[in-house]
N, C-alpha and C. Protein backbone atom coordinates (compact mmCIF):
# COMPACT_ATOMS: atom_id res chain seq x y z
N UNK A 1 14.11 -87.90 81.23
CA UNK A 1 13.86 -87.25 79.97
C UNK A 1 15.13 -86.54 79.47
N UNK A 2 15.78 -85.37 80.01
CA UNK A 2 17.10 -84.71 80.04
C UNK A 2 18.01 -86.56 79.25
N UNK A 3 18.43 -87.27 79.90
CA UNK A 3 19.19 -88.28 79.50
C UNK A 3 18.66 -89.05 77.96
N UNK A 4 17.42 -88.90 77.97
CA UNK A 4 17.13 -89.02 76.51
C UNK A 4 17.47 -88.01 75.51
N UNK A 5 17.18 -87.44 75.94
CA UNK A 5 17.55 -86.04 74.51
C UNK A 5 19.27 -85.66 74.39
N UNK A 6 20.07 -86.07 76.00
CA UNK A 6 21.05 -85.82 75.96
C UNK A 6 21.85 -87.08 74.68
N UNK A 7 21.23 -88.53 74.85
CA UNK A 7 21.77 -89.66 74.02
C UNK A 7 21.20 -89.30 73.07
N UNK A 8 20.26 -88.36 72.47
CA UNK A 8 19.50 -88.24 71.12
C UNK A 8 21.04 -87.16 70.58
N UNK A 9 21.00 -86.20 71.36
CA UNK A 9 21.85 -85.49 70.53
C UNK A 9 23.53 -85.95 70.42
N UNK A 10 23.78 -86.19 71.26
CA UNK A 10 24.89 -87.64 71.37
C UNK A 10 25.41 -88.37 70.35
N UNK A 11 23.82 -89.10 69.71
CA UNK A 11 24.34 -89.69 68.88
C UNK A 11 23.98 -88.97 67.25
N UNK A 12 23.13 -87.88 67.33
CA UNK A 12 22.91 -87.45 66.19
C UNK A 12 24.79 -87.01 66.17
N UNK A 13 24.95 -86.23 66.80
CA UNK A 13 26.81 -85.56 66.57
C UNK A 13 27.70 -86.71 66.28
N UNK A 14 27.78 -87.77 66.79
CA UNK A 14 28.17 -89.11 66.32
C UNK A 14 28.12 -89.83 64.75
N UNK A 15 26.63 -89.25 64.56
CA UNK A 15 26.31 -89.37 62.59
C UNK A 15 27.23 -88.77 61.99
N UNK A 16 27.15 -87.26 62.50
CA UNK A 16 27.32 -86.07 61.93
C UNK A 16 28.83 -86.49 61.48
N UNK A 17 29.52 -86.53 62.76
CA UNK A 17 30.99 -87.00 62.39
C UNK A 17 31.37 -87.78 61.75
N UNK A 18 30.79 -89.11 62.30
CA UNK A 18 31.06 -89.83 60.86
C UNK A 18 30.65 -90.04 59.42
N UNK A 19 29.92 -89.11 58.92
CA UNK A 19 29.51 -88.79 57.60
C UNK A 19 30.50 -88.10 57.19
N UNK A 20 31.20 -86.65 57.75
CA UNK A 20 31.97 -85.58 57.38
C UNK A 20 33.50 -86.72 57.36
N UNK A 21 33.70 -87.86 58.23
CA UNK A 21 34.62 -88.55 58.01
C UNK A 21 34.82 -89.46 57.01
N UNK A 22 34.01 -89.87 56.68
CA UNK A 22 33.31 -90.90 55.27
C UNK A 22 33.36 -89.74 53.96
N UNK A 23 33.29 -88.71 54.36
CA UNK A 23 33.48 -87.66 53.51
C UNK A 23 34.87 -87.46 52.97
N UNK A 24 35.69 -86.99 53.96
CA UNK A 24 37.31 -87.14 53.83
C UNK A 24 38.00 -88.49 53.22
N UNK A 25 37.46 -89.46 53.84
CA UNK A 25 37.75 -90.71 52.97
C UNK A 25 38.16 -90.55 51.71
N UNK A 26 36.67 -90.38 50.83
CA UNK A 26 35.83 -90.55 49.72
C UNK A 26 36.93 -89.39 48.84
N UNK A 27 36.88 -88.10 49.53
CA UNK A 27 37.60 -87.01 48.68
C UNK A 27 39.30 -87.22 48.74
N UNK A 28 39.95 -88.00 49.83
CA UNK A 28 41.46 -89.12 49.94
C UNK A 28 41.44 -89.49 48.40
N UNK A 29 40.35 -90.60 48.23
CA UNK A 29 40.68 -91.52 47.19
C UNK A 29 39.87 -90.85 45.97
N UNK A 30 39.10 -89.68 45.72
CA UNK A 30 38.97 -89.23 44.64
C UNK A 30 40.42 -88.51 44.23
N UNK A 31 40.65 -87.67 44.95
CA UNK A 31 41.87 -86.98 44.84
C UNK A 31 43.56 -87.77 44.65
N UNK A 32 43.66 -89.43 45.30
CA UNK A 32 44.72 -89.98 45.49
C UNK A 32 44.79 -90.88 44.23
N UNK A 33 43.38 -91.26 43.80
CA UNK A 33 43.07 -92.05 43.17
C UNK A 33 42.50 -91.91 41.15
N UNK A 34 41.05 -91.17 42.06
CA UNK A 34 40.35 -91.25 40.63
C UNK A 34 40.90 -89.43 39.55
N UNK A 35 41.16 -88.84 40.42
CA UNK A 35 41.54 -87.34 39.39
C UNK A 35 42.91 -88.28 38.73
N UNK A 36 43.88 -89.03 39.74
CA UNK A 36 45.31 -89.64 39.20
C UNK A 36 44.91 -90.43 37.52
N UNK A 37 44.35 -91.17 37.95
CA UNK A 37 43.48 -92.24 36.97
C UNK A 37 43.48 -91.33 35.89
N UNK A 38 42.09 -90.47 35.86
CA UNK A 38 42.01 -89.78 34.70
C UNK A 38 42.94 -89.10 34.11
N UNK A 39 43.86 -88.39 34.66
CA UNK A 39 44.99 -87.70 34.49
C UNK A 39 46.04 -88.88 33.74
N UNK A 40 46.44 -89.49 34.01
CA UNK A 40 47.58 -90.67 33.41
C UNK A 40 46.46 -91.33 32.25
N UNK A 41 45.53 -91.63 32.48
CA UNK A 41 44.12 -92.15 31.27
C UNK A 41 44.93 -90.77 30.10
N UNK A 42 44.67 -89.97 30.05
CA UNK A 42 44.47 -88.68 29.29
C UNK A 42 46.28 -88.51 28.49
N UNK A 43 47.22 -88.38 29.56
CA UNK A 43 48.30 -88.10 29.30
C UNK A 43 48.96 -89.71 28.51
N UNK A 44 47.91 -90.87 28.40
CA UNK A 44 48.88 -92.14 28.03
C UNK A 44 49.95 -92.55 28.76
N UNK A 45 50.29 -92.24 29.90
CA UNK A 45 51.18 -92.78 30.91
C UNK A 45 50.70 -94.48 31.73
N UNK A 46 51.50 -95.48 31.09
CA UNK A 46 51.34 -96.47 30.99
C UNK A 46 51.46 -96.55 32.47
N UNK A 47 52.73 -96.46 33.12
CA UNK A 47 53.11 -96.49 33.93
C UNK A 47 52.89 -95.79 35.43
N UNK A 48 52.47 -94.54 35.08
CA UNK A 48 51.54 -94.02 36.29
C UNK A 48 50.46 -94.72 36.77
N UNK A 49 49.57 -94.83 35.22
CA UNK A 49 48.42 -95.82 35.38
C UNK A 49 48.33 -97.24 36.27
N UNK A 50 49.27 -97.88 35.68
CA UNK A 50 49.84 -99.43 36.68
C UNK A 50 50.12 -98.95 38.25
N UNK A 51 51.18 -98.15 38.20
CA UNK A 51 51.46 -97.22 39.57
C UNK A 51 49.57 -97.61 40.44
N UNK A 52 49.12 -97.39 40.01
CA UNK A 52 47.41 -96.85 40.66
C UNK A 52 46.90 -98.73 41.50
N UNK A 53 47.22 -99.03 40.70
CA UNK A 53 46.99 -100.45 41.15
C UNK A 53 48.09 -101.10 42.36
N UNK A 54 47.54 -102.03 43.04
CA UNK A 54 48.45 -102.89 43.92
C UNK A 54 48.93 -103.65 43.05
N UNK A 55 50.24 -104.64 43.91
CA UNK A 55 51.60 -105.48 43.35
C UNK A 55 50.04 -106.58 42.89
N UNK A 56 49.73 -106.95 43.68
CA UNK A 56 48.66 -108.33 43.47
C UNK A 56 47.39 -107.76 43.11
N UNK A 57 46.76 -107.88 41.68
CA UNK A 57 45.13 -107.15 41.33
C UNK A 57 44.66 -108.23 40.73
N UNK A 58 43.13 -108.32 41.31
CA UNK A 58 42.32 -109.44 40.41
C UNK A 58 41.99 -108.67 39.40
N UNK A 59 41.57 -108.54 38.11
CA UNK A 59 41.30 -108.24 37.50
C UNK A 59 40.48 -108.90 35.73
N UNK A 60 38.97 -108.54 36.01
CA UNK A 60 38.11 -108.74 35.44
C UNK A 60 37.13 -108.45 34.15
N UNK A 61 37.27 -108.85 32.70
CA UNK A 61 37.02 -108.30 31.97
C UNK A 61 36.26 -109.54 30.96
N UNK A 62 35.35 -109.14 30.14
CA UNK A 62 34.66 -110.36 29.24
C UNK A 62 35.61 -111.13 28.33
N UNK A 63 37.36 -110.91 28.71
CA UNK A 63 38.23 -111.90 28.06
C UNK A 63 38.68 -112.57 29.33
N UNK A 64 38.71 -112.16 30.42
CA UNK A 64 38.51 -113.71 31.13
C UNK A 64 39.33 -112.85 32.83
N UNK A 65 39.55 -113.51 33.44
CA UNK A 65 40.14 -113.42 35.08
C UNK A 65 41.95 -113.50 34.91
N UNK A 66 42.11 -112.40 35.18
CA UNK A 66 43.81 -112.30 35.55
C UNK A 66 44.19 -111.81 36.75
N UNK A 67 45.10 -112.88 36.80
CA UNK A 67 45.26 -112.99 38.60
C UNK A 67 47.03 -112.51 38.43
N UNK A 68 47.56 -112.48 37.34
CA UNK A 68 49.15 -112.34 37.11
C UNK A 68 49.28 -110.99 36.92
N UNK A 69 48.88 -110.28 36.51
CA UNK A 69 49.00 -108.57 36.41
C UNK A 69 49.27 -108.39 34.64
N UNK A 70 48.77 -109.25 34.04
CA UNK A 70 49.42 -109.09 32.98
C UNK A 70 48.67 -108.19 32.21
N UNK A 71 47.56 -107.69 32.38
CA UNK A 71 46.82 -106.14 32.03
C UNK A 71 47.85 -105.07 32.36
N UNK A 72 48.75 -105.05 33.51
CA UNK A 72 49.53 -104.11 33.47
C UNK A 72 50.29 -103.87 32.03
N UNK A 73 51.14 -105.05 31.14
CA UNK A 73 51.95 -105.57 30.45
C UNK A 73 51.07 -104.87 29.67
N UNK A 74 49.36 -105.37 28.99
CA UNK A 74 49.25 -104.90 28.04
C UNK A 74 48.56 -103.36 28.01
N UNK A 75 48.54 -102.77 29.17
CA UNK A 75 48.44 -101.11 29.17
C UNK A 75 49.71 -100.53 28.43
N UNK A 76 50.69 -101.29 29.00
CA UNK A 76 52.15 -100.49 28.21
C UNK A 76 52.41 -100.66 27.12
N UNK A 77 51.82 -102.07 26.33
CA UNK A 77 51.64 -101.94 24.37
C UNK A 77 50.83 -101.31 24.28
N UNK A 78 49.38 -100.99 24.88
CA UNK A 78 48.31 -100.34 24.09
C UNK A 78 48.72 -98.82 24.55
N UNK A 79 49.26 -98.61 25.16
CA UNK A 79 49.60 -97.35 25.28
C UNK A 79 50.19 -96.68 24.46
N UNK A 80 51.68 -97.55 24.34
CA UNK A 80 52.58 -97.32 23.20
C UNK A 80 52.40 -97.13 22.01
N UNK A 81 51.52 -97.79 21.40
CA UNK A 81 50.79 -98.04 20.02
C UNK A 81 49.98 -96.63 20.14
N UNK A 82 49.00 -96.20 21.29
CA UNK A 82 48.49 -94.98 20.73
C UNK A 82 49.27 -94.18 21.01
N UNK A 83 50.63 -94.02 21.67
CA UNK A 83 51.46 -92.77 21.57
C UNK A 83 52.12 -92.68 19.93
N UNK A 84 52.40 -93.75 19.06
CA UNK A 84 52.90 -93.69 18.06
C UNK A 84 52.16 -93.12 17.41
N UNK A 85 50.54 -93.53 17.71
CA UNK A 85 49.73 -93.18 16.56
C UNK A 85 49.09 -91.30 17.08
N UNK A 86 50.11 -90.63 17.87
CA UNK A 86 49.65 -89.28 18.46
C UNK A 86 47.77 -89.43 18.63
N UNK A 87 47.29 -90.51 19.74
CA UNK A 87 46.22 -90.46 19.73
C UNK A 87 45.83 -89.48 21.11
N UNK A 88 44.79 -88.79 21.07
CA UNK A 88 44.04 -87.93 21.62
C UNK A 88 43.30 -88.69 22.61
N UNK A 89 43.10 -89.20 23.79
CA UNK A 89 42.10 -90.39 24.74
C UNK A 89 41.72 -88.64 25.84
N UNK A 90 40.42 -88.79 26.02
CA UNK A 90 39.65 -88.79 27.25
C UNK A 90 38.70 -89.40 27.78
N UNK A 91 38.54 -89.63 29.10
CA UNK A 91 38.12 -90.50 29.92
C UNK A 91 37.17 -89.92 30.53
N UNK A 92 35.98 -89.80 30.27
CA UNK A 92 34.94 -89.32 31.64
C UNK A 92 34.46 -90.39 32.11
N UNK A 93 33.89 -90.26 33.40
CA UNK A 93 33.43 -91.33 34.28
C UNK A 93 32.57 -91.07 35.73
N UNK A 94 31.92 -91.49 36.01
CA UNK A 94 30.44 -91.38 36.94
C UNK A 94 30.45 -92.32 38.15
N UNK A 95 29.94 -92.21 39.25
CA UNK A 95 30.37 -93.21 40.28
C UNK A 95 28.11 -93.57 40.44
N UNK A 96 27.68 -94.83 40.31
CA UNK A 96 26.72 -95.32 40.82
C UNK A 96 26.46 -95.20 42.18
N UNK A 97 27.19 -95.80 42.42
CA UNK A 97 27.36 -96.16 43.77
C UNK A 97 28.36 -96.75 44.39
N UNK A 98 28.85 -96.07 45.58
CA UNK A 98 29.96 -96.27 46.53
C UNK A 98 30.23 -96.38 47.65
N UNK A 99 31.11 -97.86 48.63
CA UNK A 99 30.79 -97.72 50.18
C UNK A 99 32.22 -97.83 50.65
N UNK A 100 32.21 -97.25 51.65
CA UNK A 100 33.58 -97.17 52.00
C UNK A 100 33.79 -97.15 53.18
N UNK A 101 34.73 -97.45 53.81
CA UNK A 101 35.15 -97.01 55.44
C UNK A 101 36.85 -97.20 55.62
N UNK A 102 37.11 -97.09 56.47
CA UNK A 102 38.57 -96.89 56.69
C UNK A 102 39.36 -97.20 55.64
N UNK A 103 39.11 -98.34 55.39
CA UNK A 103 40.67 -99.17 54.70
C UNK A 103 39.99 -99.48 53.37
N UNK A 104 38.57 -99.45 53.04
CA UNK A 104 38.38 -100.25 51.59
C UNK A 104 37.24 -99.69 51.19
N UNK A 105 37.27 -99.54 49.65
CA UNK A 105 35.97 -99.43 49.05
C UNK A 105 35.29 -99.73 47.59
N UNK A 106 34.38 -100.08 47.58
CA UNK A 106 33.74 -100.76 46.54
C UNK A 106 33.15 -99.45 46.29
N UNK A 107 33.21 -99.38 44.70
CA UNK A 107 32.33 -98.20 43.67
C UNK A 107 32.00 -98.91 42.04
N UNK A 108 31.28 -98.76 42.30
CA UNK A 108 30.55 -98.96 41.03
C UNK A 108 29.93 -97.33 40.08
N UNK A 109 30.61 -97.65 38.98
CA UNK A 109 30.27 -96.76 37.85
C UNK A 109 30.15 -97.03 36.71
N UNK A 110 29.84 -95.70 35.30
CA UNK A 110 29.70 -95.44 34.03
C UNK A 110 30.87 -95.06 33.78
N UNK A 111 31.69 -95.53 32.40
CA UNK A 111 32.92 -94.87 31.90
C UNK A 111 32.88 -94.54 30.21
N UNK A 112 33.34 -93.39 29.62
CA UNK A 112 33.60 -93.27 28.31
C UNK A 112 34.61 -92.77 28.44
N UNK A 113 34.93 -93.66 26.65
CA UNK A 113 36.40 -93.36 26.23
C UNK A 113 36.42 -92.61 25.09
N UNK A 114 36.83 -91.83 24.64
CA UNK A 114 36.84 -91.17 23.51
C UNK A 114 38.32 -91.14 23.27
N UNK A 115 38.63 -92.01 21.88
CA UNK A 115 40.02 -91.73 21.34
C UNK A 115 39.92 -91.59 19.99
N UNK A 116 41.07 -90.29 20.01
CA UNK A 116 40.94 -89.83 18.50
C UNK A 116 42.33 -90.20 17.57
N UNK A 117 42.35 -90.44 16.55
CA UNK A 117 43.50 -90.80 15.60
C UNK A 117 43.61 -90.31 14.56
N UNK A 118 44.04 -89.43 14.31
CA UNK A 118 43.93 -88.72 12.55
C UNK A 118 42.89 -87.86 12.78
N UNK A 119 41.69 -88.36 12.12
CA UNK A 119 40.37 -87.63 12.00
C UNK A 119 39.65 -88.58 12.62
N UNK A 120 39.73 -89.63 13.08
CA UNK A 120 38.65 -90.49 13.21
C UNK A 120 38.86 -90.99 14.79
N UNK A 121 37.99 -90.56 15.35
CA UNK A 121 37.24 -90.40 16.79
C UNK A 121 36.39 -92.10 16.93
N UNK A 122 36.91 -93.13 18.28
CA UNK A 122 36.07 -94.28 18.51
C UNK A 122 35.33 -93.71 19.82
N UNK A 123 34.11 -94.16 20.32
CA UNK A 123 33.83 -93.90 22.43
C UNK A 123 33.47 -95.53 22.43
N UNK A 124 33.92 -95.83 23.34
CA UNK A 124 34.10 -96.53 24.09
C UNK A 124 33.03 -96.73 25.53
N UNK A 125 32.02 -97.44 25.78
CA UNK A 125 31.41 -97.06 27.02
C UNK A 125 31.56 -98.38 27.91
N UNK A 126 30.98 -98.65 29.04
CA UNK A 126 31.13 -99.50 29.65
C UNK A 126 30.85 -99.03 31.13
N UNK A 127 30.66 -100.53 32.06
CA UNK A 127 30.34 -100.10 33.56
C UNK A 127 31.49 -101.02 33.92
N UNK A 128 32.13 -100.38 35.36
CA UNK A 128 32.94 -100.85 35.85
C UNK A 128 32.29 -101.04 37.56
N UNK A 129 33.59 -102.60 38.26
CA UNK A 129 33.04 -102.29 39.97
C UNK A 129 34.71 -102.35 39.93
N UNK A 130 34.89 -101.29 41.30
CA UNK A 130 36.42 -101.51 41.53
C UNK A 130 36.73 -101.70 42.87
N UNK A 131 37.11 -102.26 43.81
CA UNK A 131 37.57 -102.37 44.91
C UNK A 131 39.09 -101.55 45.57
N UNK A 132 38.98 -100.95 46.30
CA UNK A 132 40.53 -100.11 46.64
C UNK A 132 41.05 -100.67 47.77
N UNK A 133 41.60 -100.92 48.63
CA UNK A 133 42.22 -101.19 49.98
C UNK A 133 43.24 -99.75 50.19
N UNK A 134 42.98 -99.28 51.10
CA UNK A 134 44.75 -98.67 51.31
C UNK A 134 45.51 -99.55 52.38
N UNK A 135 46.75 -99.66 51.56
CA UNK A 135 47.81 -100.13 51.53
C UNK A 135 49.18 -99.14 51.72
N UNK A 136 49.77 -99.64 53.22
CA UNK A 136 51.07 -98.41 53.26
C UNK A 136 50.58 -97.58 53.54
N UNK A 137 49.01 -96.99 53.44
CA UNK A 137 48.94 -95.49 53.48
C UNK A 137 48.39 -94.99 52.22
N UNK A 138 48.18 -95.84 51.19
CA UNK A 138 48.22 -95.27 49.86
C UNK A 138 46.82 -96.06 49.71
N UNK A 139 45.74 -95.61 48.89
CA UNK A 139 44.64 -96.10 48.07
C UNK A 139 45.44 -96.89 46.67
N UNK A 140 44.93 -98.15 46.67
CA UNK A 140 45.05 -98.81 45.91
C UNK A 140 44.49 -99.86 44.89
N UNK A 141 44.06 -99.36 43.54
CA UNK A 141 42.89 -100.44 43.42
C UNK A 141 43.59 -101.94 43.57
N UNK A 142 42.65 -102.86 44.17
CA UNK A 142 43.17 -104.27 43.98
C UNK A 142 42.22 -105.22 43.76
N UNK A 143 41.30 -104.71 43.13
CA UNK A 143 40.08 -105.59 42.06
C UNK A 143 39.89 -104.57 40.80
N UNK A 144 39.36 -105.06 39.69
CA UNK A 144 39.24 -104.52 38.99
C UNK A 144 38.17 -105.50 38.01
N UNK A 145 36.88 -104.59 37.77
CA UNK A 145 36.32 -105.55 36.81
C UNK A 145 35.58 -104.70 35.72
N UNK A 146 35.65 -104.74 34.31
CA UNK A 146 34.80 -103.96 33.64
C UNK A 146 34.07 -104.78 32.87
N UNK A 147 32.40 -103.71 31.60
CA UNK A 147 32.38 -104.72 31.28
C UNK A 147 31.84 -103.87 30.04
N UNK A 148 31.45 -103.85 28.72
CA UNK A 148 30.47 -103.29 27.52
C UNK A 148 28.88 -103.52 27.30
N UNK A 149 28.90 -104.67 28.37
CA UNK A 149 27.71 -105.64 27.95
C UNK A 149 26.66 -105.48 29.66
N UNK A 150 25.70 -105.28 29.87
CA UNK A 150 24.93 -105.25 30.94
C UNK A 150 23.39 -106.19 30.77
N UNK A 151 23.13 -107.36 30.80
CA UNK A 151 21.82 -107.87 30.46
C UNK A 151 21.80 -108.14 29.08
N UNK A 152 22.99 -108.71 28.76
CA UNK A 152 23.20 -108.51 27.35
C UNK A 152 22.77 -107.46 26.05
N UNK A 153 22.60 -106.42 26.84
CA UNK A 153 22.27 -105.03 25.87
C UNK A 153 23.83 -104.08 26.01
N UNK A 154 24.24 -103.83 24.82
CA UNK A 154 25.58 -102.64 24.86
C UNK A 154 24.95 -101.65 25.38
N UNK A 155 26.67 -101.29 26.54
CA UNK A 155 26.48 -100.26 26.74
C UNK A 155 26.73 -98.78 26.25
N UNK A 156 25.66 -98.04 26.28
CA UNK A 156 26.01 -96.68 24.86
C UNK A 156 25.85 -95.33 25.68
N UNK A 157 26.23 -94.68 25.08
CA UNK A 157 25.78 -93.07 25.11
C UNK A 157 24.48 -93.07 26.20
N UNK A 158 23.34 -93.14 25.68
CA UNK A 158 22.07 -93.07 26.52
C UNK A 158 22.44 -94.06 28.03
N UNK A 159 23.21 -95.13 28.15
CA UNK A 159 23.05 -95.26 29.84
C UNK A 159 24.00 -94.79 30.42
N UNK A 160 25.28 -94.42 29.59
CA UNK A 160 26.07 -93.22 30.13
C UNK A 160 25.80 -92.24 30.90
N UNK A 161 24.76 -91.32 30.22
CA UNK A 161 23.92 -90.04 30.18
C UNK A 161 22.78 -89.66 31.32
N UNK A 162 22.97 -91.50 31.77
CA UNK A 162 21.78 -91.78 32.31
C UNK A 162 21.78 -90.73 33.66
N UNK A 163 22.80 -90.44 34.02
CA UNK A 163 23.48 -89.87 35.20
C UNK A 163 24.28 -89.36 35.59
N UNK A 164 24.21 -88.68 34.58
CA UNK A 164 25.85 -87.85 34.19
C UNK A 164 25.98 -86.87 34.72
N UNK A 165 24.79 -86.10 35.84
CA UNK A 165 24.91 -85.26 36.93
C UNK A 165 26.06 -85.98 38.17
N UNK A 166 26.01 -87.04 38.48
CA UNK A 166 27.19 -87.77 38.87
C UNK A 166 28.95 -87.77 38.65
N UNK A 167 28.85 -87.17 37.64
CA UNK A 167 30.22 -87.51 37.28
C UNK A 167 31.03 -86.60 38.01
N UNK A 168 32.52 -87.14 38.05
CA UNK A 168 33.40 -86.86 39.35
C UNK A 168 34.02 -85.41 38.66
N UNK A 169 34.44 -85.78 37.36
CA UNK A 169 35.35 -84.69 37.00
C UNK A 169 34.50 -84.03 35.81
């Protein structure tokens, strides 16, 4: 009996640890990753932004599969274009759901964009899945897929909202 309760508590401390470690993970790549993201999102830094990604990213969007990085290329015109136009961008964003362990993790979320130009304010919504690896030491996304469209219904404000007790920042 003693040897049962001793492997009961054994392995409950075994959970324990590795939850609080799955924990550290998770707050690694919020902190290495997703505060970076929003921060370079906000400031228009083309280049920080790309920085966030690996040399090689699949990357997935309803204009089609790029396997060349050339989304990097056009972050740095669309960037440019709203630095000319002194545009205003914030980014909030929500995590669904997320799994992770040592080296990689898949998260799925809600994102809005709000950019302003003059007087006139667009949002932007959409769900994203992203994959990270660390690499070197560093969190790195190296998938990337977003999308506007879910079941062919846009995505708006209300499934944003849906869960917006979630959101990271």
């Amino acid at each position: 009996m003693r040897t049962i309760i001793f492997l009961l508590i054994m392995c409950m401390s075994g959970l324990s640890s590795a939850q609080i470690n799955m924990e550290r993970i998770q707050n690694d790549i919020d902190q290495s990753v997703w505060k970076e993201f929003k921060s370079t999102f906000e400031r228009i830094d083309a280049i920080a932004l790309n920085n966030l990604y690996a040399d090689k990213t699949l990357r997935v969007t309803p204009n089609g599969i790029d396997t060349e990085n050339s989304f990097k290329t056009a972050n740095i015109k669309r960037f440019e274009m709203l630095k000319e136009k002194s545009a205003i961008v914030k980014l909030d964003f929500w995590f669904e759901s997320r799994h992770t362990n040592s080296d990689t993790s898949y998260e799925v979320g809600y994102y809005k964009i709000a950019t302003k130009i003059d007087d006139e304010c667009t949002i932007h919504y959409g769900q994203f899945h992203i994959v990270l690896k660390k690499i070197a030491g560093q969190w790195k996304i190296v998938q990337d897929w977003d999308t506007t469209i879910i079941n062919g219904q846009k995505i708006g404000q209300k499934e944003f909202e849906r869960r917006g007790e979630n959101r990271l920042y």
